[in-house]
C-alpha atoms as a PDB file:
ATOM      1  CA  UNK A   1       0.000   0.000   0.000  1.00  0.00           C
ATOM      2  CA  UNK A   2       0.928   3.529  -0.313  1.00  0.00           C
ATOM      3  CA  UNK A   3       2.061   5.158   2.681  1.00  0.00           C
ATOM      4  CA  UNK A   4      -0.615   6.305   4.784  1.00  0.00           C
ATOM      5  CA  UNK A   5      -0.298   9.736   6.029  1.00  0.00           C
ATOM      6  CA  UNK A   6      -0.211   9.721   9.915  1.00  0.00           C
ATOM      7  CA  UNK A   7      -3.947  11.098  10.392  1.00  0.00           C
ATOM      8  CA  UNK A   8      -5.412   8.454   7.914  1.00  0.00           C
ATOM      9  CA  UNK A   9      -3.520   5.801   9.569  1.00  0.00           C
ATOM     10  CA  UNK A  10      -5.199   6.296  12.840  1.00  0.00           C
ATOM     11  CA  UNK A  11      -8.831   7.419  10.858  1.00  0.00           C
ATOM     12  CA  UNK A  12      -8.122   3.770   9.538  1.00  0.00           C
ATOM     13  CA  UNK A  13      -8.065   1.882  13.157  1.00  0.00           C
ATOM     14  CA  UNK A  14     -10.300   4.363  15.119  1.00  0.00           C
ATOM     15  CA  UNK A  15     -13.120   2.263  16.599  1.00  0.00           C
ATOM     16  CA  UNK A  16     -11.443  -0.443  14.604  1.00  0.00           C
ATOM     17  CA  UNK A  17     -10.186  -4.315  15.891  1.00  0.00           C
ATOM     18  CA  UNK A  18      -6.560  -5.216  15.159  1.00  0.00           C
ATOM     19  CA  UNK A  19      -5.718  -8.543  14.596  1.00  0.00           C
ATOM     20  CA  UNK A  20      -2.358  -9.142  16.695  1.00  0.00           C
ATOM     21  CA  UNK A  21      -0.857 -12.388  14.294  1.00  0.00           C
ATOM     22  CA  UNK A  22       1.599 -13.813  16.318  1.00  0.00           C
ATOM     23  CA  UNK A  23       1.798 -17.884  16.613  1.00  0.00           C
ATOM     24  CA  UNK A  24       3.377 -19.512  19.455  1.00  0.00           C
ATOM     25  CA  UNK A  25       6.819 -18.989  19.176  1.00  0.00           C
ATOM     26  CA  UNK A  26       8.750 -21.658  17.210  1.00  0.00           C
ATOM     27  CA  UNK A  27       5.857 -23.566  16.912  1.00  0.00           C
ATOM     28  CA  UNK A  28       4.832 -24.962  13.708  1.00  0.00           C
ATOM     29  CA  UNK A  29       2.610 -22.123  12.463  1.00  0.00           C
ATOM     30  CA  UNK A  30       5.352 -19.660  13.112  1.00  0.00           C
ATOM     31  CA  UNK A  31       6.446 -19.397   9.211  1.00  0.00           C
ATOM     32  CA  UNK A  32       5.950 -15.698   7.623  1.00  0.00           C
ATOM     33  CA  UNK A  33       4.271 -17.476   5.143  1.00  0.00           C
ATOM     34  CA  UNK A  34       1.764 -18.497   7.706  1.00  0.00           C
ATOM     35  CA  UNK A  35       1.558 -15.173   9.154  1.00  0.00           C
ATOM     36  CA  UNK A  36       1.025 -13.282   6.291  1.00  0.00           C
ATOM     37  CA  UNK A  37      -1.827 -15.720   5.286  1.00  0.00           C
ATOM     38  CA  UNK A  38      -3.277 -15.363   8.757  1.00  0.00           C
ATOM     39  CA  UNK A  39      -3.260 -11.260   8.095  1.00  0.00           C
ATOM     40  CA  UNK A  40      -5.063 -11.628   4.645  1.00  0.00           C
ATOM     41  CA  UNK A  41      -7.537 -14.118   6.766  1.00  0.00           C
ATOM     42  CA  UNK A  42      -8.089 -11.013   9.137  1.00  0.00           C
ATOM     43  CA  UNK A  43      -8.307  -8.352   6.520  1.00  0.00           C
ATOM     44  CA  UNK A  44     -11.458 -10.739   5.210  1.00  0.00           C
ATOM     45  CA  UNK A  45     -12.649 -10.805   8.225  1.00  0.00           C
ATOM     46  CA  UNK A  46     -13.004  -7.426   8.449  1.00  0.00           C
ATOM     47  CA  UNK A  47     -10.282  -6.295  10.520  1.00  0.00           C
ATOM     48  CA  UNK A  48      -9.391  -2.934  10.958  1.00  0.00           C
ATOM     49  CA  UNK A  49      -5.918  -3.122  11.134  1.00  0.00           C
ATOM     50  CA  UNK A  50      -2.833  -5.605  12.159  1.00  0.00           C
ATOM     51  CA  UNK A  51       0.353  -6.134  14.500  1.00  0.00           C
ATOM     52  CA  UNK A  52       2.533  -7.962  13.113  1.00  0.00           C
ATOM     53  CA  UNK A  53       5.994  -9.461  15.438  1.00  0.00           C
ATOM     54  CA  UNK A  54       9.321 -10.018  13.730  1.00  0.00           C
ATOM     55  CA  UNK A  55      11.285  -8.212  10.383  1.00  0.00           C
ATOM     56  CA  UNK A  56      10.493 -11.616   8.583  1.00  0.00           C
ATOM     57  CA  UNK A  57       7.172 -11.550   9.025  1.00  0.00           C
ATOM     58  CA  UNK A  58       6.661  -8.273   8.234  1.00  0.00           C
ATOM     59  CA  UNK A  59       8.327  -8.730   4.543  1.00  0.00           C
ATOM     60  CA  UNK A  60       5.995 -10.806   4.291  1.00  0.00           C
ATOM     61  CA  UNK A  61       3.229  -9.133   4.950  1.00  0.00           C
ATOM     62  CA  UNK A  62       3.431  -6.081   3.555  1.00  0.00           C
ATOM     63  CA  UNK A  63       2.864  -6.726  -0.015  1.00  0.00           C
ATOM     64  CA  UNK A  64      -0.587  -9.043   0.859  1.00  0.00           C
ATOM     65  CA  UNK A  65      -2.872  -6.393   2.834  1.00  0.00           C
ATOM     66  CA  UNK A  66      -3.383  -2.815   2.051  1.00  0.00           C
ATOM     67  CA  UNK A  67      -4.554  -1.690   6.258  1.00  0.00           C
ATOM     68  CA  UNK A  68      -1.976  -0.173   8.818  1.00  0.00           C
ATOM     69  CA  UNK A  69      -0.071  -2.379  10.247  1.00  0.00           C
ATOM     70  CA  UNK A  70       1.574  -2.025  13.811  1.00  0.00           C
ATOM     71  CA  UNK A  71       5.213  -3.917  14.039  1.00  0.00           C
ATOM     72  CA  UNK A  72       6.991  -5.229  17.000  1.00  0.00           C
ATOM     73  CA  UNK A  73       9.999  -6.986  17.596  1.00  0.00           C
ATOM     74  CA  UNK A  74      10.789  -9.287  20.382  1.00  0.00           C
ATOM     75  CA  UNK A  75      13.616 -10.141  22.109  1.00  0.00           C
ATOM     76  CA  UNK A  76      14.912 -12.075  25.096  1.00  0.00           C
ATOM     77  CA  UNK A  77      17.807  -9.723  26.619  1.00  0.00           C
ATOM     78  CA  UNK A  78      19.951 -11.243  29.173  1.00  0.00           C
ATOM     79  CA  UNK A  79      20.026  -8.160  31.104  1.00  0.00           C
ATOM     80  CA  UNK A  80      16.682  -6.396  30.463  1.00  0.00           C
ATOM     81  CA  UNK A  81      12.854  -7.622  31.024  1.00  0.00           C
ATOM     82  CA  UNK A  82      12.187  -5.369  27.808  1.00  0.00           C
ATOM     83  CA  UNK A  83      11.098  -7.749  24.923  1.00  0.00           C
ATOM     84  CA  UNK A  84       9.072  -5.316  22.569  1.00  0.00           C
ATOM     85  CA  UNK A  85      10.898  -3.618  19.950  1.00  0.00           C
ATOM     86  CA  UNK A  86      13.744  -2.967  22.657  1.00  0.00           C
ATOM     87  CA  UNK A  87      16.974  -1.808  20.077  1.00  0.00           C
ATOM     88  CA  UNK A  88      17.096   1.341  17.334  1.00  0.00           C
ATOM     89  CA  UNK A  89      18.131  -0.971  14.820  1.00  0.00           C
ATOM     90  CA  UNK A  90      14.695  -2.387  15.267  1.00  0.00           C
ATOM     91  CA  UNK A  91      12.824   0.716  14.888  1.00  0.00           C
ATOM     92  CA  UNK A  92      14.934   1.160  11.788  1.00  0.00           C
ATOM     93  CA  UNK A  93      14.719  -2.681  10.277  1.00  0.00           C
ATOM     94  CA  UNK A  94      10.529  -2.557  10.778  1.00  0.00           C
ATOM     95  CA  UNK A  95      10.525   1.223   9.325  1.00  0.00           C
ATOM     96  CA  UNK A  96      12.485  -0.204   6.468  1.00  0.00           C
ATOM     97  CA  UNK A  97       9.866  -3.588   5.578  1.00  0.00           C
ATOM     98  CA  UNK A  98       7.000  -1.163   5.981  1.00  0.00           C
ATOM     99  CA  UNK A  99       5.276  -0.609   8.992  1.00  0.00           C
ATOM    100  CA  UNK A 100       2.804   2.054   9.831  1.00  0.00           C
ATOM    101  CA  UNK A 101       2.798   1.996  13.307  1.00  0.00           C
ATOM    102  CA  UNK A 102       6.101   0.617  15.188  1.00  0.00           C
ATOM    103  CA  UNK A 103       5.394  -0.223  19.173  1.00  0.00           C
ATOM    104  CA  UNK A 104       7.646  -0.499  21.781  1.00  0.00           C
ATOM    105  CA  UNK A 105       7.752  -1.252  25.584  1.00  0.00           C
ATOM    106  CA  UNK A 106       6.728   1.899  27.732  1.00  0.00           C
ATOM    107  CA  UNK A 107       7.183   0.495  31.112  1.00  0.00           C
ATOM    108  CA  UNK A 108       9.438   2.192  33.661  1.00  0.00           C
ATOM    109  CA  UNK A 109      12.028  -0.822  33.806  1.00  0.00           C
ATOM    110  CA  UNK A 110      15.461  -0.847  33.309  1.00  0.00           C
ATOM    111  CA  UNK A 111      15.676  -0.692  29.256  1.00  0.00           C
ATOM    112  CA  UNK A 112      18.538  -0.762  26.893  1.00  0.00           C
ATOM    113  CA  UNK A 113      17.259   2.469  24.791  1.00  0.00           C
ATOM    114  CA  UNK A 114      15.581   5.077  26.627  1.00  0.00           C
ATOM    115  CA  UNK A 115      11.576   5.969  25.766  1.00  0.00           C
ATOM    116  CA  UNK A 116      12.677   9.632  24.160  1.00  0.00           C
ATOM    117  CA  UNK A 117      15.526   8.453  21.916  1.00  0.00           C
ATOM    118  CA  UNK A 118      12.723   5.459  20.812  1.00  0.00           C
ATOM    119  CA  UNK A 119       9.923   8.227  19.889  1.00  0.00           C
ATOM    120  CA  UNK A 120      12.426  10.070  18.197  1.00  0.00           C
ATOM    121  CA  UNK A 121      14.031   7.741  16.149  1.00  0.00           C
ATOM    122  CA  UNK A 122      10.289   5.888  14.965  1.00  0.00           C
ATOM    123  CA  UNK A 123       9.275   9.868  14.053  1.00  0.00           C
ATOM    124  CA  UNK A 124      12.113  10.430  11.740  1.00  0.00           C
ATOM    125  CA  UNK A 125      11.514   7.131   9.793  1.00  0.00           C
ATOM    126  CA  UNK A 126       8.150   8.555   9.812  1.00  0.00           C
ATOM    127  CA  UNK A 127       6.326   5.740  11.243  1.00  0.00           C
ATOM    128  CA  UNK A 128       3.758   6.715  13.989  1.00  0.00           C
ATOM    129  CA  UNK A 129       4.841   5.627  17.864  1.00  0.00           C
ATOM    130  CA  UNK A 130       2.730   3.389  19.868  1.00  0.00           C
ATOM    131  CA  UNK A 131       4.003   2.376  23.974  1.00  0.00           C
ATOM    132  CA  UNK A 132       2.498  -0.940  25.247  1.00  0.00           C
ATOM    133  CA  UNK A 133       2.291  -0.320  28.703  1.00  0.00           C
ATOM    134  CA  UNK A 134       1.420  -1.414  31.864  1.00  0.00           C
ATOM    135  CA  UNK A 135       0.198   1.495  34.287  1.00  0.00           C
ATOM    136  CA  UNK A 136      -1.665   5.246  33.874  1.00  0.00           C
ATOM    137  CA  UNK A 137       2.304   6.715  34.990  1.00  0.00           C
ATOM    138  CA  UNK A 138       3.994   5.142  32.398  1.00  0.00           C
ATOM    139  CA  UNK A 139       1.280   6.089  29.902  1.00  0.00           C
ATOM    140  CA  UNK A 140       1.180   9.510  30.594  1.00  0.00           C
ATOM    141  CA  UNK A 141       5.003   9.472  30.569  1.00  0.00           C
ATOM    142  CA  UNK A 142       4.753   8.563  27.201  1.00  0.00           C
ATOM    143  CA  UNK A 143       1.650  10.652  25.904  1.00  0.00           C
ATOM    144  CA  UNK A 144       3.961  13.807  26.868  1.00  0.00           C
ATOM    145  CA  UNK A 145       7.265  12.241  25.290  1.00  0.00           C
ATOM    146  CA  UNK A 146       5.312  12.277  22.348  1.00  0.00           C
ATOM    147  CA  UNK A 147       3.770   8.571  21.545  1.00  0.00           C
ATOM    148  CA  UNK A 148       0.916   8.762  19.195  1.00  0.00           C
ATOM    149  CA  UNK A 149      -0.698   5.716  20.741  1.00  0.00           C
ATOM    150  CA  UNK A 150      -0.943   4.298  24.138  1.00  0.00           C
ATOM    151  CA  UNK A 151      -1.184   0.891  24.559  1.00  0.00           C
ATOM    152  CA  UNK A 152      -2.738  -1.076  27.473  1.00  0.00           C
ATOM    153  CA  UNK A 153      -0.768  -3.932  26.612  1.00  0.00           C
ATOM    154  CA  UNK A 154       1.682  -4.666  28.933  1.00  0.00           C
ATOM    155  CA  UNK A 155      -1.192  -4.544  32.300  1.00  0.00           C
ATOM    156  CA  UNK A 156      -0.519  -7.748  34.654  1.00  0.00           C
ATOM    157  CA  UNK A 157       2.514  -9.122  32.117  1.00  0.00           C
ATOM    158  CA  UNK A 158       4.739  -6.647  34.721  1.00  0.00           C
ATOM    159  CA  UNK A 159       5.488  -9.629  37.588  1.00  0.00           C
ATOM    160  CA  UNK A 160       2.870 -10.993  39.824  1.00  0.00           C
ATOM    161  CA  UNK A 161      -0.110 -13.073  38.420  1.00  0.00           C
ATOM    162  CA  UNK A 162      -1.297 -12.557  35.731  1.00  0.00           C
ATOM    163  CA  UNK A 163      -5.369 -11.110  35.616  1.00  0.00           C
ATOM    164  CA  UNK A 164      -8.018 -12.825  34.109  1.00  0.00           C
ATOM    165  CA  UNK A 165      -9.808  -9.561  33.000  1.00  0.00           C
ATOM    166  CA  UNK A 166      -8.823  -7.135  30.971  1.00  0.00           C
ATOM    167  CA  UNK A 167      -7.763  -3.991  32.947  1.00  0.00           C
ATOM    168  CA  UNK A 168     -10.858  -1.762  31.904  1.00  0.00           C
ATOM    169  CA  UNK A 169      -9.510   1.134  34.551  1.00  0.00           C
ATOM    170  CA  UNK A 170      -6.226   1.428  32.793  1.00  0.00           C
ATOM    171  CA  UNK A 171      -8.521   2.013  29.177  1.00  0.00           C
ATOM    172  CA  UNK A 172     -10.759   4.718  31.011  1.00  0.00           C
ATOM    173  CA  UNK A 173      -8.081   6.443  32.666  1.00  0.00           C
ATOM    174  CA  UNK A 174      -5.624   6.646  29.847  1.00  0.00           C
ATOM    175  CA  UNK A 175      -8.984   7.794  27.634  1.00  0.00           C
ATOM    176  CA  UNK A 176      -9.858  10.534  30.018  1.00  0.00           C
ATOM    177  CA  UNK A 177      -6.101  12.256  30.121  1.00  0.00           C
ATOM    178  CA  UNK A 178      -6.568  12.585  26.661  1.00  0.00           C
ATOM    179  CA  UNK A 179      -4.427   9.405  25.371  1.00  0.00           C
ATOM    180  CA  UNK A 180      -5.340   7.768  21.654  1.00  0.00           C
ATOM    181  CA  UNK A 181      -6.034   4.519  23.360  1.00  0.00           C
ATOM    182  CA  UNK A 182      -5.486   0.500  22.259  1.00  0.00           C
ATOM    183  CA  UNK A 183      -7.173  -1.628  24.304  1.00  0.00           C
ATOM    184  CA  UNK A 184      -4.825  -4.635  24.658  1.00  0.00           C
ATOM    185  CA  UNK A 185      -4.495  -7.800  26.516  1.00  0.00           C
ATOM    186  CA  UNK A 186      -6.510 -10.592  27.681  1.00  0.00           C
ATOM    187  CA  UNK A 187      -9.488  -9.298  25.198  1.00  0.00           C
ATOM    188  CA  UNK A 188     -10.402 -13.299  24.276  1.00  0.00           C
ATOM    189  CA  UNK A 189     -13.999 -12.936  23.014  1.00  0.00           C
ATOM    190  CA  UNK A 190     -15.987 -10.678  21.046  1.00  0.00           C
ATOM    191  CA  UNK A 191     -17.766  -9.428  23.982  1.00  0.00           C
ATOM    192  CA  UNK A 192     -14.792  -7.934  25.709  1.00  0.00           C
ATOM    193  CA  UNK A 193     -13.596  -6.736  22.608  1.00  0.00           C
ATOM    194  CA  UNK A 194     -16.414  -4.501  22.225  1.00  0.00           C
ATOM    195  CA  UNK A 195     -16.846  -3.295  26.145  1.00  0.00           C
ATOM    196  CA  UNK A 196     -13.204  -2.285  25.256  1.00  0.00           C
ATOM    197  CA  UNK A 197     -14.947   0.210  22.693  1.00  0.00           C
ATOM    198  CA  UNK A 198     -17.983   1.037  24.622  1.00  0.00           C
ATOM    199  CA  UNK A 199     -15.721   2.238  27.888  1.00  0.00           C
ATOM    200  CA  UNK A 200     -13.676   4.498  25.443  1.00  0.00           C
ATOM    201  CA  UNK A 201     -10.674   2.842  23.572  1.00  0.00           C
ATOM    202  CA  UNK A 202      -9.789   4.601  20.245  1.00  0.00           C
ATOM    203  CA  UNK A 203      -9.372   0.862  19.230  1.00  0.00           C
ATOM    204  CA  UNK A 204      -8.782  -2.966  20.436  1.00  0.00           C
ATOM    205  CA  UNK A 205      -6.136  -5.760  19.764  1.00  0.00           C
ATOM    206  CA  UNK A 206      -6.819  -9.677  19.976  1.00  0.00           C
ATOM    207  CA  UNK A 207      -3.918 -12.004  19.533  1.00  0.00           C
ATOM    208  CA  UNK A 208      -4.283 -15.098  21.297  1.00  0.00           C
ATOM    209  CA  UNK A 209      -7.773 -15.810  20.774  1.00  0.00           C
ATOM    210  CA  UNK A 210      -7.266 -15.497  17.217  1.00  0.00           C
ATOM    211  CA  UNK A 211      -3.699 -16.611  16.284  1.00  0.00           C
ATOM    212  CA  UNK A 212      -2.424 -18.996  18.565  1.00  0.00           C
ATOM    213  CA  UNK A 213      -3.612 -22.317  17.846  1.00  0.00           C
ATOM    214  CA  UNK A 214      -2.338 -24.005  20.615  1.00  0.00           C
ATOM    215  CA  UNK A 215      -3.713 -21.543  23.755  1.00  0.00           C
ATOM    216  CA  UNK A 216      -7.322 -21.921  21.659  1.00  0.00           C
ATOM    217  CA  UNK A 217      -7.450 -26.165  21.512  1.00  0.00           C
ATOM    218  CA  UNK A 218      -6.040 -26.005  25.099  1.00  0.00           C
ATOM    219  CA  UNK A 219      -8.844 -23.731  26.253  1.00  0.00           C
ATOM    220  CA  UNK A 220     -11.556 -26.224  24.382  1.00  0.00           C
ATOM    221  CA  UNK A 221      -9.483 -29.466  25.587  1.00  0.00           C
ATOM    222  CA  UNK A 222      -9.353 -28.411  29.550  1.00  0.00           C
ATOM    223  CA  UNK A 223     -13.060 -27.803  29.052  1.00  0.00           C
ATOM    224  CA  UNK A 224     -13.714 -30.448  27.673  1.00  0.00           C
ATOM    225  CA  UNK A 225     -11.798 -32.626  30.218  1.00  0.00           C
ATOM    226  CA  UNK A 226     -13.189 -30.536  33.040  1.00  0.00           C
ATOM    227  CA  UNK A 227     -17.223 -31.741  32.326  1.00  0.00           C
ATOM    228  CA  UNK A 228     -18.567 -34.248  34.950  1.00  0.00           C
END
């Protein structure tokens, strides 16, 4: 697709579902191939937009679907808990295969590129800025360092254990300071996926529900294996 300018891109996902495509890592639907069928699958579906994890994938991708797409890479860093999009070289390799929207982690932990030189660097290559984080501090942190999006995503993946809900206070708050908001996280049916709408998120992202294989059959097998 041609590129978007930056209002059109977020006209395009306003009240809008992204489809997060991300299979289970290393497992056997994680192929680009695969991924960029499972982002055609969504664009039929009627989604308004994608994210998309990994340079690979994103080739991939690209040239199939004609909606924004919002690209991530993740990492395991022996010395940081920052997985999304954590280097520059990142920013530049996903600016380079053609995302619209590159998103990194805005939590306030120790990081191996700061949050301002991140923002910066995604605005040059003229890609719009989204931070996946985890509290309303960090995302009004990164409203004012100038992140076009703000991104629940990152809400009970910070230590502890891990919700069951979606953090709904997190999507109001964030909405009410004035935040372009993505609802993100633990959004696993189409009902929560619109209450994510109705409380006031600019948009919402489903992953697992949709693209990982293996959390869905386990989900129907414990079930299953649960009836008396």
């Amino acid at each position: 697709m041609s590129k978007l300018s930056h209002t059109d891109v977020l006209n395009q996902i306003k009240r809008g579902f992204i489809s997060s495509c991300q299979p289970v890592d290393d497992g056997p639907m994680d192929k680009p191939e695969i991924v960029a069928a499972m982002a055609q699958a969504s664009v039929n579906g009627g989604a308004a937009g994608l994210r998309i994890e990994g340079v690979d994938n994103l080739k991939a991708t690209r040239p199939v679907v004609n909606i924004p797409i919002i690209a991530i890479v993740k990492r395991d860093l022996p010395d940081s808990p920052i997985r999304i999009t954590p280097f520059l070289h990142d920013i530049e390799d996903l600016a380079a295969a053609g995302a619209d929207i590159i998103a990194v982690d805005g939590t306030q932990r120790p990081r191996p590129v700061d949050l301002e030189s991140a923002v910066k660097k995604i605005h040059e290559l003229g890609c719009l800025a989204m931070a996946d984080c985890s509290n309303l501090a960090e995302g009004l942190y990164c409203k004012e360092l100038g992140f076009d999006i703000v991104g629940s995503t990152m809400s009970g993946y910070t230590g502890g254990e891990i919700p069951a809900e979606p953090d709904y206070q997190l999507v109001k708050d964030l909405k009410a300071a004035g935040c372009f908001v993505m609802a993100e996280g633990r959004y696993n049916t189409p009902e929560l996926a619109k209450t994510a709408i109705e409380i006031g998120a600019d948009a919402v992202t489903v992953g697992s529900a949709l693209t990982r294989l293996e959390h869905i059959v386990s989900w129907f097998a414990n079930a299953v294996k649960s009836a008396k």
